[in-house]
C-alpha atoms as a PDB file:
ATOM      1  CA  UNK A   1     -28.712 -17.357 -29.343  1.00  0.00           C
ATOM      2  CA  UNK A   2     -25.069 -16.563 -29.673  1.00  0.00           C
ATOM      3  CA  UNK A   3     -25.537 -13.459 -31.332  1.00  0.00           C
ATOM      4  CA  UNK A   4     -28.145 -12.380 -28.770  1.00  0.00           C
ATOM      5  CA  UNK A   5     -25.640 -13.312 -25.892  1.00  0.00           C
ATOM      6  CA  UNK A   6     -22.780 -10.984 -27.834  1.00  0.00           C
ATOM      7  CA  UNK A   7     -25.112  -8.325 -28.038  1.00  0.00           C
ATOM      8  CA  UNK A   8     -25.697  -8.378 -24.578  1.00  0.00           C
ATOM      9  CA  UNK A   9     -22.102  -8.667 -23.126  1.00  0.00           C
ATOM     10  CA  UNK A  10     -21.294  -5.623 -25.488  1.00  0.00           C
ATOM     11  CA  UNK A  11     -24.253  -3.955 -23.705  1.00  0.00           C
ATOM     12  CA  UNK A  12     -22.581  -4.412 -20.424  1.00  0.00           C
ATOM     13  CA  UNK A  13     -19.133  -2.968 -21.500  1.00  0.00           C
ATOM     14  CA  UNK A  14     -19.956   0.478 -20.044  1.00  0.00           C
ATOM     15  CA  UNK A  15     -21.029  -1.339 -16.785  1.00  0.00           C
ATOM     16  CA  UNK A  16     -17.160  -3.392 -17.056  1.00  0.00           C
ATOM     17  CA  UNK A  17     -15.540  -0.141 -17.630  1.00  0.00           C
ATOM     18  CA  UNK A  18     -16.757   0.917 -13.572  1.00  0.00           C
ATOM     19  CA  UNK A  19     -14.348  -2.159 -12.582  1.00  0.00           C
ATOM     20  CA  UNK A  20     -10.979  -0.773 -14.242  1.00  0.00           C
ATOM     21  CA  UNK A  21     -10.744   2.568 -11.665  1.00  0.00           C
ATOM     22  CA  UNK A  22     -10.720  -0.512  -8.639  1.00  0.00           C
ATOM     23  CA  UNK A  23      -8.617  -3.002 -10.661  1.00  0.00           C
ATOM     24  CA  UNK A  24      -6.079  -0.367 -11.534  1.00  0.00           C
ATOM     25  CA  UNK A  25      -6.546   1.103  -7.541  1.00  0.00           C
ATOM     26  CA  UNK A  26      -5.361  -2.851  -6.561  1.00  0.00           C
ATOM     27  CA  UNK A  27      -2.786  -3.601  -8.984  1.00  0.00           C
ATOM     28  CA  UNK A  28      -0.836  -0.118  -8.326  1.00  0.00           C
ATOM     29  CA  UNK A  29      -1.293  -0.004  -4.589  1.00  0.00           C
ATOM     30  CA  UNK A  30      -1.287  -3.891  -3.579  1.00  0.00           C
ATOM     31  CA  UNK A  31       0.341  -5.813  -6.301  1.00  0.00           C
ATOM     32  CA  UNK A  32       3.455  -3.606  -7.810  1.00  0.00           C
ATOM     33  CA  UNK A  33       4.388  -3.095  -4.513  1.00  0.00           C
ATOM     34  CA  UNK A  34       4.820  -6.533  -3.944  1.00  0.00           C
ATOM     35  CA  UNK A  35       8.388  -6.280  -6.232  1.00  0.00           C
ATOM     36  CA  UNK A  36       9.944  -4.378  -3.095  1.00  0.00           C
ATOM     37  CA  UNK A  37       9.239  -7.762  -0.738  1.00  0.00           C
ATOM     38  CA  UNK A  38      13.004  -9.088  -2.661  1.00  0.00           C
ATOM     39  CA  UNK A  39      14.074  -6.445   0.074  1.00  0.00           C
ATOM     40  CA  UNK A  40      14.081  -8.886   2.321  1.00  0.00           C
ATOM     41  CA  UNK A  41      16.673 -11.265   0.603  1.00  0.00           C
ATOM     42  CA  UNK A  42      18.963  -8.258   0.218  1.00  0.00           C
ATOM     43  CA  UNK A  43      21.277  -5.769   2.190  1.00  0.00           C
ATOM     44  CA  UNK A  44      19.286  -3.129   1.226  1.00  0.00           C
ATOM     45  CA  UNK A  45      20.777   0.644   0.996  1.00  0.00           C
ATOM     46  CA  UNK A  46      19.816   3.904  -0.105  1.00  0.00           C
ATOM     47  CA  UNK A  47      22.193   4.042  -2.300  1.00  0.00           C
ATOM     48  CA  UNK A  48      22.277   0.937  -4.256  1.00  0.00           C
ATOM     49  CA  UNK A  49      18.745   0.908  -4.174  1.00  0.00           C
ATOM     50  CA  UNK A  50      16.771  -2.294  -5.021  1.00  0.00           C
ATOM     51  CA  UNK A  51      17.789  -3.317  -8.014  1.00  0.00           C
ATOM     52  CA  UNK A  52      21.712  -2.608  -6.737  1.00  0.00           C
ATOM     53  CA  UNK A  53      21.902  -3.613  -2.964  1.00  0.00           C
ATOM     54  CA  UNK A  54      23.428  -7.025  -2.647  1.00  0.00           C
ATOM     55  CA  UNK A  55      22.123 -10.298  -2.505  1.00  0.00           C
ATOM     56  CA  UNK A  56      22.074 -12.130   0.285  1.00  0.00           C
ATOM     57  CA  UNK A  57      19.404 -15.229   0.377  1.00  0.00           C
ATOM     58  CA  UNK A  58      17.769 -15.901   4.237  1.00  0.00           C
ATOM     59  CA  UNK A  59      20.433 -13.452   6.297  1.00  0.00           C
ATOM     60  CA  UNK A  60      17.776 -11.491   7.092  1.00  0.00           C
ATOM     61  CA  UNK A  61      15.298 -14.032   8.498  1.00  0.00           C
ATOM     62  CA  UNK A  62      17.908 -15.786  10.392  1.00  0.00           C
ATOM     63  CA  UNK A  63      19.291 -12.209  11.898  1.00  0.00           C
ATOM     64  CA  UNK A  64      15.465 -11.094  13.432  1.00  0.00           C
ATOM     65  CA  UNK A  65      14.792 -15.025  14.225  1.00  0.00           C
ATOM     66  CA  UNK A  66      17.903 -14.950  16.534  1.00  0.00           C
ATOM     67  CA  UNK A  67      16.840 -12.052  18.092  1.00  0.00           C
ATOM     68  CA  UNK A  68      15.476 -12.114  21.621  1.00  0.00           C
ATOM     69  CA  UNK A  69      13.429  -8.906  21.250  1.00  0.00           C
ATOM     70  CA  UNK A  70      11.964 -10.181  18.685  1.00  0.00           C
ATOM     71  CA  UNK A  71      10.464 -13.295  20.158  1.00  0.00           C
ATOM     72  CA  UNK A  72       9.593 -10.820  23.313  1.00  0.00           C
ATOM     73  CA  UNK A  73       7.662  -8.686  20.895  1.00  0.00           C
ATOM     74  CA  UNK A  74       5.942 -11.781  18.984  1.00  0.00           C
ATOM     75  CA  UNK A  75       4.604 -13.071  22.822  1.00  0.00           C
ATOM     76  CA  UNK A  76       3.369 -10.228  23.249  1.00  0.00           C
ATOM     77  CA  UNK A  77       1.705 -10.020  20.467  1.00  0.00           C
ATOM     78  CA  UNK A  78      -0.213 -12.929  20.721  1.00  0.00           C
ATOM     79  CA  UNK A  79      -0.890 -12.650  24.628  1.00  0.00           C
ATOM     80  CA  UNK A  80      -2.993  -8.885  23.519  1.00  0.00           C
ATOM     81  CA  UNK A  81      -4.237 -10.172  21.090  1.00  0.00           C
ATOM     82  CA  UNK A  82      -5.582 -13.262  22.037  1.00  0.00           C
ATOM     83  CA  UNK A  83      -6.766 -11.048  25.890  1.00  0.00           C
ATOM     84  CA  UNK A  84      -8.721  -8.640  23.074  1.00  0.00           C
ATOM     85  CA  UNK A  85     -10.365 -11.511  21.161  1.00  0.00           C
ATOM     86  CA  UNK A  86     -11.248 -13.400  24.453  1.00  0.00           C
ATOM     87  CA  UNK A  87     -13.061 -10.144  26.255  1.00  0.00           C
ATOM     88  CA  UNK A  88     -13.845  -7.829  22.790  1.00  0.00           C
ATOM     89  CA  UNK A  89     -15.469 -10.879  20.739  1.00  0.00           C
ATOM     90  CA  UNK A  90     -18.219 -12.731  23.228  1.00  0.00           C
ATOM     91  CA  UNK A  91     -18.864  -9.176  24.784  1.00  0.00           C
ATOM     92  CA  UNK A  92     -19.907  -7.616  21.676  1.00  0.00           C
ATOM     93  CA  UNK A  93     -22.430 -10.365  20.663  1.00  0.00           C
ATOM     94  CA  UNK A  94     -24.060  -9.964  24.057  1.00  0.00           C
ATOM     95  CA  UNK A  95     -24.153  -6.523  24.030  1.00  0.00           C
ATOM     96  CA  UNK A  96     -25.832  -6.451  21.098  1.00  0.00           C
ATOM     97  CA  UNK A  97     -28.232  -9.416  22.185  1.00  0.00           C
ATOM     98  CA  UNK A  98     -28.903  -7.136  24.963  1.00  0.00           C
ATOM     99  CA  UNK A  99     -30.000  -3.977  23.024  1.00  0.00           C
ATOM    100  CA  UNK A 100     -32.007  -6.127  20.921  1.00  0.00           C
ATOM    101  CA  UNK A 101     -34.107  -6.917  23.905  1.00  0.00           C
ATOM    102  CA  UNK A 102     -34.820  -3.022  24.805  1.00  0.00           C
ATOM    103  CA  UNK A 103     -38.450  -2.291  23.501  1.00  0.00           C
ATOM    104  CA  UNK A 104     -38.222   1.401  24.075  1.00  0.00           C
ATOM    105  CA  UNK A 105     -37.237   2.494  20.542  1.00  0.00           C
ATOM    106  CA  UNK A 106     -35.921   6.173  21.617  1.00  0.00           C
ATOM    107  CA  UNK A 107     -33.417   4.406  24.391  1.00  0.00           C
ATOM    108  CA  UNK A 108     -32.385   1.579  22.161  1.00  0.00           C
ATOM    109  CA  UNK A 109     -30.986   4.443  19.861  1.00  0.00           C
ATOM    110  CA  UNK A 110     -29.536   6.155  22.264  1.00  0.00           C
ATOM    111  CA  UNK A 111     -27.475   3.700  23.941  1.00  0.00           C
ATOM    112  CA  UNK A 112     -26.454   2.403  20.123  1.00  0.00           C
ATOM    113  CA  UNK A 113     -25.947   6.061  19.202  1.00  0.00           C
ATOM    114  CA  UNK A 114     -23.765   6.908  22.759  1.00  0.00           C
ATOM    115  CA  UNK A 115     -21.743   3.016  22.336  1.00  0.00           C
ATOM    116  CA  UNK A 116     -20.499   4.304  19.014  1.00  0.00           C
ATOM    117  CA  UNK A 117     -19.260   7.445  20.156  1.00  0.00           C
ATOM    118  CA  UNK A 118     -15.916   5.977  21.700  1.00  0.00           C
ATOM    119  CA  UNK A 119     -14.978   4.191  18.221  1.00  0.00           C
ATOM    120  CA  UNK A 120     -14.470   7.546  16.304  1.00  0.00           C
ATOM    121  CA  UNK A 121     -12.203   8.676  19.617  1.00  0.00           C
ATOM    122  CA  UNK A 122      -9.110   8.887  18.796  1.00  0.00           C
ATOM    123  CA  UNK A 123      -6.754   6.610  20.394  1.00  0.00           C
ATOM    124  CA  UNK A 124      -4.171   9.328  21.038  1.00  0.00           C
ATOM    125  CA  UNK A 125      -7.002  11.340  22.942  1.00  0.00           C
ATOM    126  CA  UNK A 126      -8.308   8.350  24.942  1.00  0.00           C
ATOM    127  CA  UNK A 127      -4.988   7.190  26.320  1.00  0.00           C
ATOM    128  CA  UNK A 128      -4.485  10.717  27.131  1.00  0.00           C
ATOM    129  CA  UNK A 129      -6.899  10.397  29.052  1.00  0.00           C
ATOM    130  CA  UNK A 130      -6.269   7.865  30.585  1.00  0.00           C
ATOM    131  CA  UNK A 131      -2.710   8.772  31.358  1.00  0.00           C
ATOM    132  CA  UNK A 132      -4.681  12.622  33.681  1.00  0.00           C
ATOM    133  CA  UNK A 133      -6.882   9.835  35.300  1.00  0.00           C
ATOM    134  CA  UNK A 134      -4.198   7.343  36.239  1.00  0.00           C
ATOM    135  CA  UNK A 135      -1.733   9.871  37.010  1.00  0.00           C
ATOM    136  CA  UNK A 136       0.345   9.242  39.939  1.00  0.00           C
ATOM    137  CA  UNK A 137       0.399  12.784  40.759  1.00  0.00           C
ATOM    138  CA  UNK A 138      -3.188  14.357  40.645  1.00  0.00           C
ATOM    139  CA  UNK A 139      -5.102  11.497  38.807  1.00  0.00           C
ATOM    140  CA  UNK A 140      -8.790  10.838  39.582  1.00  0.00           C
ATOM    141  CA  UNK A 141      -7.429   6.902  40.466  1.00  0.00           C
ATOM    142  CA  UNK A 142      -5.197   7.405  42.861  1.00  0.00           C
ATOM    143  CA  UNK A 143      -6.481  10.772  44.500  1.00  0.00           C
ATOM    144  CA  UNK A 144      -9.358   8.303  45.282  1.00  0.00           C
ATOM    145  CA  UNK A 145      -6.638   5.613  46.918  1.00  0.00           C
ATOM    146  CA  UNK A 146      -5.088   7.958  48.462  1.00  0.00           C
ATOM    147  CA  UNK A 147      -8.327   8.837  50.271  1.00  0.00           C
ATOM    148  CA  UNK A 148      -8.664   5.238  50.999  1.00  0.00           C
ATOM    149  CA  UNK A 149      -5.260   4.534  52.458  1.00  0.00           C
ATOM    150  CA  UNK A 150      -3.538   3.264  50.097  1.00  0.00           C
ATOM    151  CA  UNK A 151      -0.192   4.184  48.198  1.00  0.00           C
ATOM    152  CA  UNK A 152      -0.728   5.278  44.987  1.00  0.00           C
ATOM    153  CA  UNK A 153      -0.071   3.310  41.719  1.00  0.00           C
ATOM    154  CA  UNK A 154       2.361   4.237  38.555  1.00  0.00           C
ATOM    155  CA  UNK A 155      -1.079   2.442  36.340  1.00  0.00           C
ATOM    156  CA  UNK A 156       0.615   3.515  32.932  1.00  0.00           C
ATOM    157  CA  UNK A 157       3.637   2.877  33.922  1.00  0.00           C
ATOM    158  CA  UNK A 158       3.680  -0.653  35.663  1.00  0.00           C
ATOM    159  CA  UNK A 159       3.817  -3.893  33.472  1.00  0.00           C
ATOM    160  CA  UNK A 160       1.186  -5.140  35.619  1.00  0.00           C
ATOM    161  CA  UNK A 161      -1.187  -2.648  34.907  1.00  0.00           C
ATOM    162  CA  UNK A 162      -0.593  -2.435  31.523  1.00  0.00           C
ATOM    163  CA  UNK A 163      -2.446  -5.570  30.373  1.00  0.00           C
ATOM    164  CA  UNK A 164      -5.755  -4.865  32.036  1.00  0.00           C
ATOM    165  CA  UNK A 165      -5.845  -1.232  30.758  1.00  0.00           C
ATOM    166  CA  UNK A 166      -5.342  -2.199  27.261  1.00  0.00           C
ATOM    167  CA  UNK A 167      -7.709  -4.977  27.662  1.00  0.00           C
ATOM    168  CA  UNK A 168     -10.729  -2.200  29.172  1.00  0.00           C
ATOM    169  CA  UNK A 169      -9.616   0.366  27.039  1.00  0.00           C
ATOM    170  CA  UNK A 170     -10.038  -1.547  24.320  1.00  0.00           C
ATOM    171  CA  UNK A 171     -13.602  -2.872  25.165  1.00  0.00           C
ATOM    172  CA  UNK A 172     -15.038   0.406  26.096  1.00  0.00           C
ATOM    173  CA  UNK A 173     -13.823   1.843  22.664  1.00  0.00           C
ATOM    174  CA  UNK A 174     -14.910  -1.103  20.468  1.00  0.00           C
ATOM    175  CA  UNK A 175     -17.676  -3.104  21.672  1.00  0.00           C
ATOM    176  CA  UNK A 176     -20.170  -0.843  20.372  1.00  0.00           C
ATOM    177  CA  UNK A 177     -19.110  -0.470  16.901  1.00  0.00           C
ATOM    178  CA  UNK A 178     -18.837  -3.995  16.784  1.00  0.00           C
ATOM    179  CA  UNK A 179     -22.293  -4.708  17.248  1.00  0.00           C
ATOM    180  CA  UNK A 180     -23.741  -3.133  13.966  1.00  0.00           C
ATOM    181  CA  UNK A 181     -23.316  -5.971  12.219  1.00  0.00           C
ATOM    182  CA  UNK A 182     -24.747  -8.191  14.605  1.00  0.00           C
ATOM    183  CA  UNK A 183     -27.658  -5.947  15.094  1.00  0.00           C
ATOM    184  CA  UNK A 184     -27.981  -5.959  11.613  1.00  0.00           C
ATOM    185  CA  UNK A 185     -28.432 -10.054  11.155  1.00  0.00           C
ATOM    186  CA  UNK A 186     -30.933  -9.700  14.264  1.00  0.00           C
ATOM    187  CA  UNK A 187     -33.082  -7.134  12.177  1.00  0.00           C
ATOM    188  CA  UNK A 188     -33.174  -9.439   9.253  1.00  0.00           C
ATOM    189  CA  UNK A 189     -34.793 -12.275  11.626  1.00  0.00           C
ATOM    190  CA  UNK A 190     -38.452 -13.729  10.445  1.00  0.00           C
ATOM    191  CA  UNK A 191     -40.731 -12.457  13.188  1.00  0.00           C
ATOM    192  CA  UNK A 192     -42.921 -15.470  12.821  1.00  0.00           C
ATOM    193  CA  UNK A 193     -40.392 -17.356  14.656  1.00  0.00           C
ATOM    194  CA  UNK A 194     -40.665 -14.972  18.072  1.00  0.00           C
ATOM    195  CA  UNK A 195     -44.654 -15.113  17.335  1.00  0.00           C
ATOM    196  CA  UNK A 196     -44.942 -18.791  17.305  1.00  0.00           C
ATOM    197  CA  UNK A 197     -42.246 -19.096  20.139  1.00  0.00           C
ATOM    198  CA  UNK A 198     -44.662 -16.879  22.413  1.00  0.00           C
ATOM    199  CA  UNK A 199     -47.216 -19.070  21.227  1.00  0.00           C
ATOM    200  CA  UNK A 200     -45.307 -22.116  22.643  1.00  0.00           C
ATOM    201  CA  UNK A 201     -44.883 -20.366  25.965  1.00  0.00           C
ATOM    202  CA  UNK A 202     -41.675 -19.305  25.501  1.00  0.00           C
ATOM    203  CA  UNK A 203     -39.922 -16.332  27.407  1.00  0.00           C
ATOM    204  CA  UNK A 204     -37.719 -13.575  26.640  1.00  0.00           C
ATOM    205  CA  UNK A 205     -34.623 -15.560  27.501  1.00  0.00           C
ATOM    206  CA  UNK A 206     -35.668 -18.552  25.276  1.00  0.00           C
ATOM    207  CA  UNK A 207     -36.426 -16.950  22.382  1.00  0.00           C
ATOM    208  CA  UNK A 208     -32.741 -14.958  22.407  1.00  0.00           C
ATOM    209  CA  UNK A 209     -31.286 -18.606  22.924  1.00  0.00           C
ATOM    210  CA  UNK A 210     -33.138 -20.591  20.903  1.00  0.00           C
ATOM    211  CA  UNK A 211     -34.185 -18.021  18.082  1.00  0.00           C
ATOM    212  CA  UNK A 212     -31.545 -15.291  17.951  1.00  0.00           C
ATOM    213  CA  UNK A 213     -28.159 -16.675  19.105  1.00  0.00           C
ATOM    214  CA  UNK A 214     -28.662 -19.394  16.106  1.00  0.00           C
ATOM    215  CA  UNK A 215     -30.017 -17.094  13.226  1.00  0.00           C
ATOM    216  CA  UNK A 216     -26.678 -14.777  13.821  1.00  0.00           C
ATOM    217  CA  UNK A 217     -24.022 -17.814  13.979  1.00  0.00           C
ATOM    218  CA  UNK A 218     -22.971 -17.158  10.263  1.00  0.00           C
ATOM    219  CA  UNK A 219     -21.963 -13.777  10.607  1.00  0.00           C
ATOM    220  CA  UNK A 220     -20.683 -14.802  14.152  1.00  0.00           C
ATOM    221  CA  UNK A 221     -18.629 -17.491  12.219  1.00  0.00           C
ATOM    222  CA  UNK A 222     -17.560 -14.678   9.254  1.00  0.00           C
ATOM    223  CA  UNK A 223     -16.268 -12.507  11.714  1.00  0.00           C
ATOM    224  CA  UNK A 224     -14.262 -14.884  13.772  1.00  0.00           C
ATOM    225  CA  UNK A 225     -12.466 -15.762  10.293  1.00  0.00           C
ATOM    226  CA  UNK A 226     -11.693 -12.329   9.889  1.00  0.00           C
ATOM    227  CA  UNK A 227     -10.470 -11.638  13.656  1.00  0.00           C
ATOM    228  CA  UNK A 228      -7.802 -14.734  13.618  1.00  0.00           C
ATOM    229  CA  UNK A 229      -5.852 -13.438  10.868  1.00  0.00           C
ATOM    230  CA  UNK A 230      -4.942 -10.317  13.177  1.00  0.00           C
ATOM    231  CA  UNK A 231      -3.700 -12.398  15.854  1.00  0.00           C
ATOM    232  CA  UNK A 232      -0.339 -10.559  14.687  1.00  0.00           C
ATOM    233  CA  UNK A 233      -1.185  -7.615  14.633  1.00  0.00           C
ATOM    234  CA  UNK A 234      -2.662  -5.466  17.680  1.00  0.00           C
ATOM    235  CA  UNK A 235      -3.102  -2.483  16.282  1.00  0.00           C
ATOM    236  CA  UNK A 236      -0.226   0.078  16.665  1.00  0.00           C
ATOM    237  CA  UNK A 237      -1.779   3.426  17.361  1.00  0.00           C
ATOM    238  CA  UNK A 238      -3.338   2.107  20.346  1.00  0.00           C
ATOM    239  CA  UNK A 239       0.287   0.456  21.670  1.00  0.00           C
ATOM    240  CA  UNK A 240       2.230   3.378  20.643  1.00  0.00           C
ATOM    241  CA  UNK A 241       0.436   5.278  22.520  1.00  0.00           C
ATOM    242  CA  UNK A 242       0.881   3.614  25.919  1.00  0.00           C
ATOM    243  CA  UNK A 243       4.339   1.792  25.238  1.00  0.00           C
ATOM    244  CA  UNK A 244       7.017   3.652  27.751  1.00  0.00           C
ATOM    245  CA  UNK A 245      10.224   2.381  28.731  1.00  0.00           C
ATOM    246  CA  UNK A 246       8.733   1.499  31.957  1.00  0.00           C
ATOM    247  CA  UNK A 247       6.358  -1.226  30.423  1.00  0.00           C
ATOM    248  CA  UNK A 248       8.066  -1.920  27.349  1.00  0.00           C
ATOM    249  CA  UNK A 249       8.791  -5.400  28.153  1.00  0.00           C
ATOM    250  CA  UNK A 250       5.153  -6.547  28.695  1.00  0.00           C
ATOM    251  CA  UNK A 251       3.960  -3.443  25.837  1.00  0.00           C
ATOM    252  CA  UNK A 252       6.585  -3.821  22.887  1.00  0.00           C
ATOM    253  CA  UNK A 253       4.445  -6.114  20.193  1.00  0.00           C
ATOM    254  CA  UNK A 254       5.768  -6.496  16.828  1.00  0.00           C
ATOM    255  CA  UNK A 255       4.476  -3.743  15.259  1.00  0.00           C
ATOM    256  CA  UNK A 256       5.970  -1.685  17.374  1.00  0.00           C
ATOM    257  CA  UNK A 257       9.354  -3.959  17.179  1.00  0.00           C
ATOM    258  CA  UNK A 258       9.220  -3.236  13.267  1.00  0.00           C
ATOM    259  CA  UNK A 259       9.052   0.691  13.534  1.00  0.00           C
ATOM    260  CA  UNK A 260      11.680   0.792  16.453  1.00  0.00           C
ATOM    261  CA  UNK A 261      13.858  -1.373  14.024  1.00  0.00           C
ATOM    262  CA  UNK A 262      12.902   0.004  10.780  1.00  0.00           C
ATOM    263  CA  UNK A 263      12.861   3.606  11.506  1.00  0.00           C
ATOM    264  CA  UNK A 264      14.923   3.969  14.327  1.00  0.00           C
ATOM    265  CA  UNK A 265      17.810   1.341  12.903  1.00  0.00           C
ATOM    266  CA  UNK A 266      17.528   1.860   9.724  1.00  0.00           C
ATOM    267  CA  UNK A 267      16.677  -1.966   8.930  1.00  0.00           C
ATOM    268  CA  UNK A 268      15.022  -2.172   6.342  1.00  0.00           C
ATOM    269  CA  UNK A 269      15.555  -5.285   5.219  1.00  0.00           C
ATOM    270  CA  UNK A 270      14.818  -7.146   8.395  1.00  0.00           C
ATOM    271  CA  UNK A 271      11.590  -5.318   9.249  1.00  0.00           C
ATOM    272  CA  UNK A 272      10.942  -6.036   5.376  1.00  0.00           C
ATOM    273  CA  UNK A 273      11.482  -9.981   5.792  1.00  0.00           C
ATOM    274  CA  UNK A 274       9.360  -9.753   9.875  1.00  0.00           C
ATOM    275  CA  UNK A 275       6.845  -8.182   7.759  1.00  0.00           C
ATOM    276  CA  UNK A 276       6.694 -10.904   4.420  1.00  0.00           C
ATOM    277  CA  UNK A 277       7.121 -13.679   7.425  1.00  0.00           C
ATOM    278  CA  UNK A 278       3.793 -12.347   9.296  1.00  0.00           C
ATOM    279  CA  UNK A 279       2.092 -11.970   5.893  1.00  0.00           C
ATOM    280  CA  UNK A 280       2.245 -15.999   5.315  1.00  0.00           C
ATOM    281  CA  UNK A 281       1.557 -16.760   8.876  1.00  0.00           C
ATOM    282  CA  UNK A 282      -1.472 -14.276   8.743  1.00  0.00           C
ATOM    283  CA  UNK A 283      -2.584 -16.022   5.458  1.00  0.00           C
ATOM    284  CA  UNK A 284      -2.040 -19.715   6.795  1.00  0.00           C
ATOM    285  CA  UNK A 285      -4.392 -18.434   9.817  1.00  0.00           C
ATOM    286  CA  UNK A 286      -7.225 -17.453   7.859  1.00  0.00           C
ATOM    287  CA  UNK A 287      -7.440 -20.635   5.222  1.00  0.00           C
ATOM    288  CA  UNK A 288      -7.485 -22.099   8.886  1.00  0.00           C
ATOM    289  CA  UNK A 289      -9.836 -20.465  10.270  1.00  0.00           C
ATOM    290  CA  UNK A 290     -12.586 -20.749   7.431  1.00  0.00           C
ATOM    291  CA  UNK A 291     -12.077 -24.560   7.157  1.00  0.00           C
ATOM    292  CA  UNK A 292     -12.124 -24.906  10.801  1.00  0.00           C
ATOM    293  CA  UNK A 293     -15.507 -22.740  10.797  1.00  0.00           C
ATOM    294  CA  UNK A 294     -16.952 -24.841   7.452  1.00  0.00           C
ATOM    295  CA  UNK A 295     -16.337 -28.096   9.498  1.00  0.00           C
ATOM    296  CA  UNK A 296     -17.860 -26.626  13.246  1.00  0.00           C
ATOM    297  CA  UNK A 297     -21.138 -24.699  11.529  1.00  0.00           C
ATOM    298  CA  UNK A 298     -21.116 -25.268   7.823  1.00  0.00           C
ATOM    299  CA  UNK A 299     -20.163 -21.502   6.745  1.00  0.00           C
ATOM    300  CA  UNK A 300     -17.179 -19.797   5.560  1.00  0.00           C
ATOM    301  CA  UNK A 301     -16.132 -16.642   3.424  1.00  0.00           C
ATOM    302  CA  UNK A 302     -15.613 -19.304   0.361  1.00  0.00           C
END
């Protein structure tokens, strides 16, 4: 038995030898880099380098944790991102509830096939758009107010406008993509449980309560754990694009706090130490989050 069981781990040594490409990939890209994150206990300079730039312990957490932009930018942060999870997250479950209920196979493609589209739309294109439609001078929006009466409205650049633009904008360009995966566990549903729930008398409604809302709560549960996690981070090509210094105080998140600081300060080791800081709170969220989804429904991503 032994010797059979080394002849067939050498047999598999051509199928190991596929893994080293990845596991070098992970170890270059993800795990040497790692050695730069001491830039964040030093005063870092070009000149010294790493290895040569001073020491100089928690400076640089204390320096961004007295800052008040800093705390602006984290409240923002959360607010967006906690606005996207609320309105992205149930919508795109019943979205895709409701295109699992269209029986006409050549119109439930199409409307999958046209709620894709926006997803692989830029966001640089779409908030240009935005910005000709909302214009104050010759936008489709307030051309029609005008008509109407009213004054018009600086939309992109008005803090309270900026919120519910982000929040639509974000919907219309995600919410379809989102729901291949949920369309996905709906497809892999026993059909003997719609069969016998007609049998029973039950409707269309019934069965998408009773029979497909429950069979998808895993993957439901798998992709909550992996939305909390990016409570920090809202996605920066979608704020750069709309952050002006009209709405900045409602629009500055800290992504955006990092690359004003990092690139146009020239602190590195502070946006180095935001950055390690938000890496162990994102961490702490999602060990969270898959506990708190073991205890609720019993399934987690380990």
């Amino acid at each position: 038995m032994n010797r059979l069981s080394v002849v067939k781990r050498k047999g598999l040594l051509p199928l190991y030898a596929f893994i080293v490409p990845g596991l070098a990939l992970i170890i270059v890209f993800n795990y040497i880099p790692m050695l730069g994150l001491q830039i964040a206990f030093r005063d870092y300079g070009f000149q010294g380098g790493i290895w040569g730039s001073d020491w100089v312990g928690l400076q640089n957490f204390k320096e961004f944790a007295a800052s008040a932009d800093f705390w602006r930018a984290t409240g923002n942060t959360f607010l967006l991102t906690l606005l996207r999870l609320l309105f992205i997250f149930p919508t795109t479950i019943v979205f895709a509830l409701l295109i699992n209920e269209v029986r006409s196979f050549r119109f439930k493609r199409f409307v999958q096939s046209f709620s894709y589209l926006p997803h692989f739309i830029s966001w640089i294109v779409v908030v240009g758009f935005l910005d000709a439609f909302l214009s104050i001078d010759g936008g489709g929006a307030n051309s029609l107010l005008h008509s109407l009466g009213i004054q018009p409205i600086p939309f992109m650049g008005s803090e309270a406008w900026f919120r519910p633009i982000f929040v639509l904008s974000s919907v219309w360009k995600e919410v379809g993509w989102g729901t291949i995966l949920y369309l996905a566990a709906i497809s892999s549903i026993n059909p003997v449980l719609y069969e016998a729930a007609v049998i029973d008398g039950a409707g269309r409604f019934a069965q998408m309560r009773y029979i497909t809302l429950p069979s998808i709560v895993p993957i439901i549960s798998v992709v909550l754990i992996l939305t909390v996690p990016s409570l920090l981070s809202v996605g920066i090509d979608q704020i750069y694009a709309m952050i002006n210094p009209a709405n900045i105080g409602v629009a500055e998140v800290i992504d955006t706090y990092v690359l004003r600081l990092g690139i146009g300060q020239a602190q590195y080791s502070q946006t180095t130490a935001i950055g390690l800081v938000m890496s162990v709170i994102s961490t702490i969220l999602l060990v969270f989050s898959n506990w708190l989804s073991k205890r609720i429904g019993g399934d987690g991503i380990w």
